[in-house]
Protein backbone atom coordinates (compact mmCIF):
# COMPACT_ATOMS: atom_id res chain seq x y z
CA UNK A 1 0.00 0.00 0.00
CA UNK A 2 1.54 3.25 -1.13
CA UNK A 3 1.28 6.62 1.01
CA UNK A 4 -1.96 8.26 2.38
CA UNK A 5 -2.89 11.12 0.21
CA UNK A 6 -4.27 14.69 1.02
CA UNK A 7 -8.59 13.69 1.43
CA UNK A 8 -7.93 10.11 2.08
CA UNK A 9 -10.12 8.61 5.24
CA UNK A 10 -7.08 7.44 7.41
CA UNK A 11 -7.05 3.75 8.41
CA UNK A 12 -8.12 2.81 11.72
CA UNK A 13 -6.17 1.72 14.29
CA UNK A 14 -5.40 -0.04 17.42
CA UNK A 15 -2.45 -0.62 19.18
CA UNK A 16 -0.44 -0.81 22.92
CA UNK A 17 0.91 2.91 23.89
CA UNK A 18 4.09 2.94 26.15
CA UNK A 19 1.90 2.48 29.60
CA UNK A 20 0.01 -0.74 28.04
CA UNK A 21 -2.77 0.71 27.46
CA UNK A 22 -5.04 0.56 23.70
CA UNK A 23 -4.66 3.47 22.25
CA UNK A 24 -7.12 3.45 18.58
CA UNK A 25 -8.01 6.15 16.43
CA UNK A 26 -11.29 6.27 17.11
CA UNK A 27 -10.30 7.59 20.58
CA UNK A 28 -9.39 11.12 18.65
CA UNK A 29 -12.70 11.53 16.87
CA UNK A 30 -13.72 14.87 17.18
CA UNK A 31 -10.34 15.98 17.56
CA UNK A 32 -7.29 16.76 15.12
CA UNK A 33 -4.36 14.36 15.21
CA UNK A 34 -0.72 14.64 14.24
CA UNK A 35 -0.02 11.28 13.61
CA UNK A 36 3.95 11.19 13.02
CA UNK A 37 5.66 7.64 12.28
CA UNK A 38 9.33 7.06 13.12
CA UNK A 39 11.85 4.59 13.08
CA UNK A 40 13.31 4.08 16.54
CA UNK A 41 13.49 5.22 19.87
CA UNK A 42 16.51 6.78 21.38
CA UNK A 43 18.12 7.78 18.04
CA UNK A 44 19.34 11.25 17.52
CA UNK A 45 16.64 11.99 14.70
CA UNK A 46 13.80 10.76 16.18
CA UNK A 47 14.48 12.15 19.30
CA UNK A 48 14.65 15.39 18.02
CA UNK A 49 11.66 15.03 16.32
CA UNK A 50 9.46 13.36 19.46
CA UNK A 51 11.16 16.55 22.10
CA UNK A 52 10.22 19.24 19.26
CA UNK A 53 6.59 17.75 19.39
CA UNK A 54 6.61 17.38 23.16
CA UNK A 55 8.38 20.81 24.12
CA UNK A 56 5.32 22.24 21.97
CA UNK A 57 2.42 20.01 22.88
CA UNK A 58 0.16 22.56 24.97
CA UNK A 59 0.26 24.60 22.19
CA UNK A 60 -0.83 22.14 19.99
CA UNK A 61 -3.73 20.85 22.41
CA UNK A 62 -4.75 24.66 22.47
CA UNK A 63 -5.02 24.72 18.67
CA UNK A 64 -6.98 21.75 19.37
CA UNK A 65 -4.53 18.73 18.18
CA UNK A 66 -3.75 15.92 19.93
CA UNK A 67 -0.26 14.26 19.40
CA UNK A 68 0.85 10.28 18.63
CA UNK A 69 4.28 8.70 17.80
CA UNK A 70 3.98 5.36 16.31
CA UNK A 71 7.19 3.25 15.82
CA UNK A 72 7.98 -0.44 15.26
CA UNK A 73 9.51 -0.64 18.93
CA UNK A 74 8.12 -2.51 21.47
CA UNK A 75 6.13 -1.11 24.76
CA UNK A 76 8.83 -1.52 27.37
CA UNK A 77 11.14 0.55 24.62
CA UNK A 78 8.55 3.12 24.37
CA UNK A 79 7.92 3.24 28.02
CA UNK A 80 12.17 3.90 28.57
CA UNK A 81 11.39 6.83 25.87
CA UNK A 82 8.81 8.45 26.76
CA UNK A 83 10.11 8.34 30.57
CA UNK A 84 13.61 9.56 29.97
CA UNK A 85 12.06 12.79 27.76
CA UNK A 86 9.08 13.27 29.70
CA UNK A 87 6.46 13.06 26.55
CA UNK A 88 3.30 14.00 27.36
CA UNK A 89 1.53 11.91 24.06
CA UNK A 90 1.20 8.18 23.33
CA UNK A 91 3.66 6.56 21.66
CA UNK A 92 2.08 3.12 19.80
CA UNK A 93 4.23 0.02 20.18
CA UNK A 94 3.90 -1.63 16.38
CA UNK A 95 5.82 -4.55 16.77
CA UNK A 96 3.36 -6.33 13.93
CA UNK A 97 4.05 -3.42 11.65
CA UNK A 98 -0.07 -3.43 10.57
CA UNK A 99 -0.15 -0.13 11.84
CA UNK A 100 2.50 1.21 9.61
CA UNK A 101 1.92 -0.85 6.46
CA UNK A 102 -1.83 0.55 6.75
CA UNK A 103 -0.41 3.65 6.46
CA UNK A 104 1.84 3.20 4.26
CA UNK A 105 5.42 3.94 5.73
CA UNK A 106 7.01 0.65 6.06
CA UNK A 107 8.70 0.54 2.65
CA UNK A 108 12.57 0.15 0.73
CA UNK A 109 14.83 2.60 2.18
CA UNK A 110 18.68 3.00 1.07
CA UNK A 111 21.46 4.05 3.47
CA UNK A 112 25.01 3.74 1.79
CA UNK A 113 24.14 1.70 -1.06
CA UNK A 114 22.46 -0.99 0.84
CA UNK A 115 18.78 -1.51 0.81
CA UNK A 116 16.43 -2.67 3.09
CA UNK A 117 12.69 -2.25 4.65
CA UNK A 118 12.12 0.04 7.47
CA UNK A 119 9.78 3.13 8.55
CA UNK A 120 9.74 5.77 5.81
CA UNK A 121 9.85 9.17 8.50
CA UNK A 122 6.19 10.41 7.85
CA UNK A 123 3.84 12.77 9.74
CA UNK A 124 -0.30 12.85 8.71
CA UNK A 125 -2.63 15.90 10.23
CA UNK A 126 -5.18 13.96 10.51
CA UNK A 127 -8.95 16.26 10.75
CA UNK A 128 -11.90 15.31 13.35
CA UNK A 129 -13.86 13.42 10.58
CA UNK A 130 -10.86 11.00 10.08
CA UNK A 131 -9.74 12.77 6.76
CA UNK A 132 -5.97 13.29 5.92
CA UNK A 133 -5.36 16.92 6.31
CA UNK A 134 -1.67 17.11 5.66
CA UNK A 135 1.03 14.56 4.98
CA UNK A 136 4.74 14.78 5.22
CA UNK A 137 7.60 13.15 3.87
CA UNK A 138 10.43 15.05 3.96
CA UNK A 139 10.26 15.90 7.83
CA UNK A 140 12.21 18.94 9.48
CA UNK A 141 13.10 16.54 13.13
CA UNK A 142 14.30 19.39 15.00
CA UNK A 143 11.62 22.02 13.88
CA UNK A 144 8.95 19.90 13.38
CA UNK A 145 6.36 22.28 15.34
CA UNK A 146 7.14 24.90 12.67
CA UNK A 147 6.60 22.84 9.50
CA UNK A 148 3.57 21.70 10.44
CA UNK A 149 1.99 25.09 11.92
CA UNK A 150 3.67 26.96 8.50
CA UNK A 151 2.04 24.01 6.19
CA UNK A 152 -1.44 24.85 7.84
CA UNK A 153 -1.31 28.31 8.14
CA UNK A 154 -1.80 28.01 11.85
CA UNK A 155 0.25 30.86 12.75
C-alpha cells in the first residue's frame, strides 16, 4: 500500500501505547491528530523530532490537536522513551508493523548503497472526521512544530 494522500479517510487503528494501554483512532474523533511515524526510539533523529513535538504540545492541544508517535519498537522501549524525555503523548508500540503498512510507511529505504525495509519518517494531520489533512515526507526533526503550523497556516 503506497502513502496516504491529502482527502484520504485514514485507516483505523489499534495498538499498545508505552503504559500498556489501547490506544485506537477512534479515541481522537472529534479531535485533530498529528499522527507522526518514526523509526526508533533513542536515536538522535527521532528524538529530536518526538522533544520538538513534546516541548510544543500545549500549544498544539490549544489549537486543538492531539499528538501520537507510532514506531515499530516494542512497549517496554517506548515506556524507557517516553520516561527519559518526559512526553506527554502516546507513543504506539507496532511490533506487527499493521499499523505502519496501513499507512503506508514501512517501505525500501537506502542508506550507503544498501537496501532494506524500514519506517519511511512520515507525519499525517489527521482532521476530526478521520480525513488526511496534511502529509509529510520530507520531515524537518528538530523544527517539526514549525513545519507543520507553517504548512497549515496556523500561525
Amino acid at each position: 500500500m503506497g502513502l496516504l494522500q491529502k482527502g484520504d479517510a485514514a485507516p483505523d487503528f489499534k495498538g499498545l501505547n508505552q503504559n500498556n494501554e489501547t490506544i485506537s483512532l477512534s479515541d481522537f474523533k472529534g479531535k485533530k491528530l498529528i499522527l507522526y511515524f518514526y523509526p526508533k526510539d533513542n536515536t538522535p533523529g527521532c528524538t529530536a523530532e518526538s522533544c520538538n513535538l513534546n516541548d510544543n504540545y500545549d500549544a498544539w492541544i490549544a489549537k486543538g490537536y492531539e499528538v501520537v508517535g507510532v514506531s515499530p519498537d516494542g512497549v517496554e522501549s517506548h515506556k524507557k522513551f517516553a520516561d527519559k524525555f518526559g512526553f506527554k503523548f502516546n507513543l504506539i508500540a507496532d511490533t506487527e508493523k499493521e499499523i505502519l503498512q496501513a499507512y503506508g510507511v514501512w517501505g525500501e529505504k537506502n542508506m550507503y548503497g544498501r537496501k532494506y525495509m524500514g519506517v519511511l519518517r512520515t507525519t499525517y494531520v489527521i482532521d476530526e472526521q478521520g480525513i488526511v489533512e496534511e502529509v509529510f515526507q520530507k520531515v524537518k526533526t528538530k523544527d517539526h512544530t514549525n513545519q507543520i503550523i507553517k504548512a497549515l497556516d496556523l500561525e
